[in-house]
C-alpha atoms as a PDB file:
ATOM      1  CA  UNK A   1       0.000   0.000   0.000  1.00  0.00           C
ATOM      2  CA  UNK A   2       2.898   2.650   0.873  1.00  0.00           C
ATOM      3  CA  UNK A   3       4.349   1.424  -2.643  1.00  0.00           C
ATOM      4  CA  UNK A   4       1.183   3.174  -4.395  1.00  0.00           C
ATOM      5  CA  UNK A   5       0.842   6.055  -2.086  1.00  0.00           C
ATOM      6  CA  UNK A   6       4.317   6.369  -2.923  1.00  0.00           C
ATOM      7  CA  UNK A   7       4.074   6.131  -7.464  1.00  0.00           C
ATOM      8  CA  UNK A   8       1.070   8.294  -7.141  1.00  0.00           C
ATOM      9  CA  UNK A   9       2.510  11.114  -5.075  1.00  0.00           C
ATOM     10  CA  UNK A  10       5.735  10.938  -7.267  1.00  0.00           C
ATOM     11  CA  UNK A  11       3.702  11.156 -10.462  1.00  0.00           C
ATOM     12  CA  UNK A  12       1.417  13.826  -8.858  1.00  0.00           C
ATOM     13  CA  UNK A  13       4.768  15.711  -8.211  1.00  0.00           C
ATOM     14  CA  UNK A  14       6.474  14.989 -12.105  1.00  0.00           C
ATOM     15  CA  UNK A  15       2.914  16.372 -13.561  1.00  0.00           C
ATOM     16  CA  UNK A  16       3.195  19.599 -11.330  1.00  0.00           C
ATOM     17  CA  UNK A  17       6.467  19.528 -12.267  1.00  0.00           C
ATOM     18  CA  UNK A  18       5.933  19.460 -15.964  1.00  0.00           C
ATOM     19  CA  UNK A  19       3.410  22.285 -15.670  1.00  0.00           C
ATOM     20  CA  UNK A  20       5.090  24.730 -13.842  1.00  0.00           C
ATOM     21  CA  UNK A  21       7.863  24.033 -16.502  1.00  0.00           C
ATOM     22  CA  UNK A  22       5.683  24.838 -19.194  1.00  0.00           C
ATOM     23  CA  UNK A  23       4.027  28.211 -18.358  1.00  0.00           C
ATOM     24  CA  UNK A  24       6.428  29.829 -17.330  1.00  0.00           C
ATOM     25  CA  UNK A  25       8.892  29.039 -20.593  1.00  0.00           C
ATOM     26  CA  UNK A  26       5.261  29.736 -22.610  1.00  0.00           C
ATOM     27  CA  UNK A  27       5.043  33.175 -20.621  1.00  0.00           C
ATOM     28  CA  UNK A  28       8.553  34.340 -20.579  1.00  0.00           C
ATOM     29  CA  UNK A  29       9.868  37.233 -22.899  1.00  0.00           C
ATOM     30  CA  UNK A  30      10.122  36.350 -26.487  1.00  0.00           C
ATOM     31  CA  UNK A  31      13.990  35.981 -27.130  1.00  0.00           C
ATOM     32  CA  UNK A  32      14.954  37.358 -31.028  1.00  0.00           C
ATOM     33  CA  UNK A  33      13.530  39.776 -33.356  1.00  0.00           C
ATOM     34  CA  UNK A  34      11.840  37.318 -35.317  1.00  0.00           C
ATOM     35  CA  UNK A  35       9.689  35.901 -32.116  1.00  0.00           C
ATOM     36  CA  UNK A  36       8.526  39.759 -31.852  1.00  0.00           C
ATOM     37  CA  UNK A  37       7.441  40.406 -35.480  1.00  0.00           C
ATOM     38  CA  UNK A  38       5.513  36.563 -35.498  1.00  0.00           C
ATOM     39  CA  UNK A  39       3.211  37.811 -32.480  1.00  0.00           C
ATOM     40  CA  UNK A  40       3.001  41.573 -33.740  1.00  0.00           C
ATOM     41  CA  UNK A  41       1.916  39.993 -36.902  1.00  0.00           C
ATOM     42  CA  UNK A  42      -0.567  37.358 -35.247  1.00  0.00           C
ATOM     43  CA  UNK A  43      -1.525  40.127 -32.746  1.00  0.00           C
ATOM     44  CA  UNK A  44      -2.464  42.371 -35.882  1.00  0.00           C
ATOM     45  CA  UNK A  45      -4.464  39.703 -37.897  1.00  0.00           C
ATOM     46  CA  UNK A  46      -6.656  38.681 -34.409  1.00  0.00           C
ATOM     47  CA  UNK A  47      -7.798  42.521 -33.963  1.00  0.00           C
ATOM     48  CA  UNK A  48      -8.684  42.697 -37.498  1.00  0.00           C
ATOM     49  CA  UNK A  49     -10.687  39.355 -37.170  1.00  0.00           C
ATOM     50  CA  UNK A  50     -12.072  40.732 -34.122  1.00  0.00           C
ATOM     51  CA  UNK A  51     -13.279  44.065 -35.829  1.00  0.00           C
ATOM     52  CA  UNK A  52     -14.571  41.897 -38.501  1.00  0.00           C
ATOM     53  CA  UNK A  53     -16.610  39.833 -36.728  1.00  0.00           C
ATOM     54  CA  UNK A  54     -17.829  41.799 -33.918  1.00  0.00           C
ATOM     55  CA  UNK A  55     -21.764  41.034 -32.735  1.00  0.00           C
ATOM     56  CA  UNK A  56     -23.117  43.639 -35.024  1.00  0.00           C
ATOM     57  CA  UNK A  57     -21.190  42.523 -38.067  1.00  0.00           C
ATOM     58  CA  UNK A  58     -22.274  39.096 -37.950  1.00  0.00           C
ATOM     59  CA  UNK A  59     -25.444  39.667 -37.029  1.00  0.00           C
ATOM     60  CA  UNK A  60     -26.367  42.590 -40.060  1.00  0.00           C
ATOM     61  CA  UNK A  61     -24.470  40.067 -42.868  1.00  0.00           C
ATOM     62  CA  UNK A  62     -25.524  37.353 -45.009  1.00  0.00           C
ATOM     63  CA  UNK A  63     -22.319  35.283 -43.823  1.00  0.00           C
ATOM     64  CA  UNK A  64     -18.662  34.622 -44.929  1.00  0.00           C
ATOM     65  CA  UNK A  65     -17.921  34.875 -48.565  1.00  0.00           C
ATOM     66  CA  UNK A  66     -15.256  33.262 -50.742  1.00  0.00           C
ATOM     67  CA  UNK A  67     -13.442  37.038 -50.773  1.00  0.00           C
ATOM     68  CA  UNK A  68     -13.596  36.713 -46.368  1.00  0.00           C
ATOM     69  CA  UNK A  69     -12.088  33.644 -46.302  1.00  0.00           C
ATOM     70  CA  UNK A  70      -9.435  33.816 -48.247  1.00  0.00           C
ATOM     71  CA  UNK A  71      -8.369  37.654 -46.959  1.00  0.00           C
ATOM     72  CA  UNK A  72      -8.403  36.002 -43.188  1.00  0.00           C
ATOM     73  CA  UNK A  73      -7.446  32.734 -43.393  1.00  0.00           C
ATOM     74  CA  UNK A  74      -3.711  32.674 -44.186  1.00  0.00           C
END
């Protein structure tokens, strides 16, 4: 029984582990020039989608055309 307590605890301790690990190397700083210009572009493209296709916009349209698709969806 102290042999199970003992695996679970241990993986229960790797899993923290693993996601402490992970947000905070997916929060740090981004490290070159190109990091900066990939989420300034991505950053860019989501506020246009989001102006796009606020409530009202979707709402007062007949849908996505051919022409919205291909100018968001990159």
């Amino acid at each position: 029984m102290a042999t199970m307590i003992a695996l679970f605890a241990g993986l229960a301790v790797l899993v923290a582990g693993l996601a402490v690990y992970l947000h905070r190397r997916r929060s740090g700083p981004t490290e070159n020039l190109d990091g900066v210009l990939a989420e300034q572009e991505r950053t860019a493209r989501l506020r246009a989608l989001r102006s796009s296709y606020s409530s009202i916009a979707v709402h007062s349209s007949h849908g996505l055309t051919i022409d919205d698709l291909g100018r968001h969806h990159r």
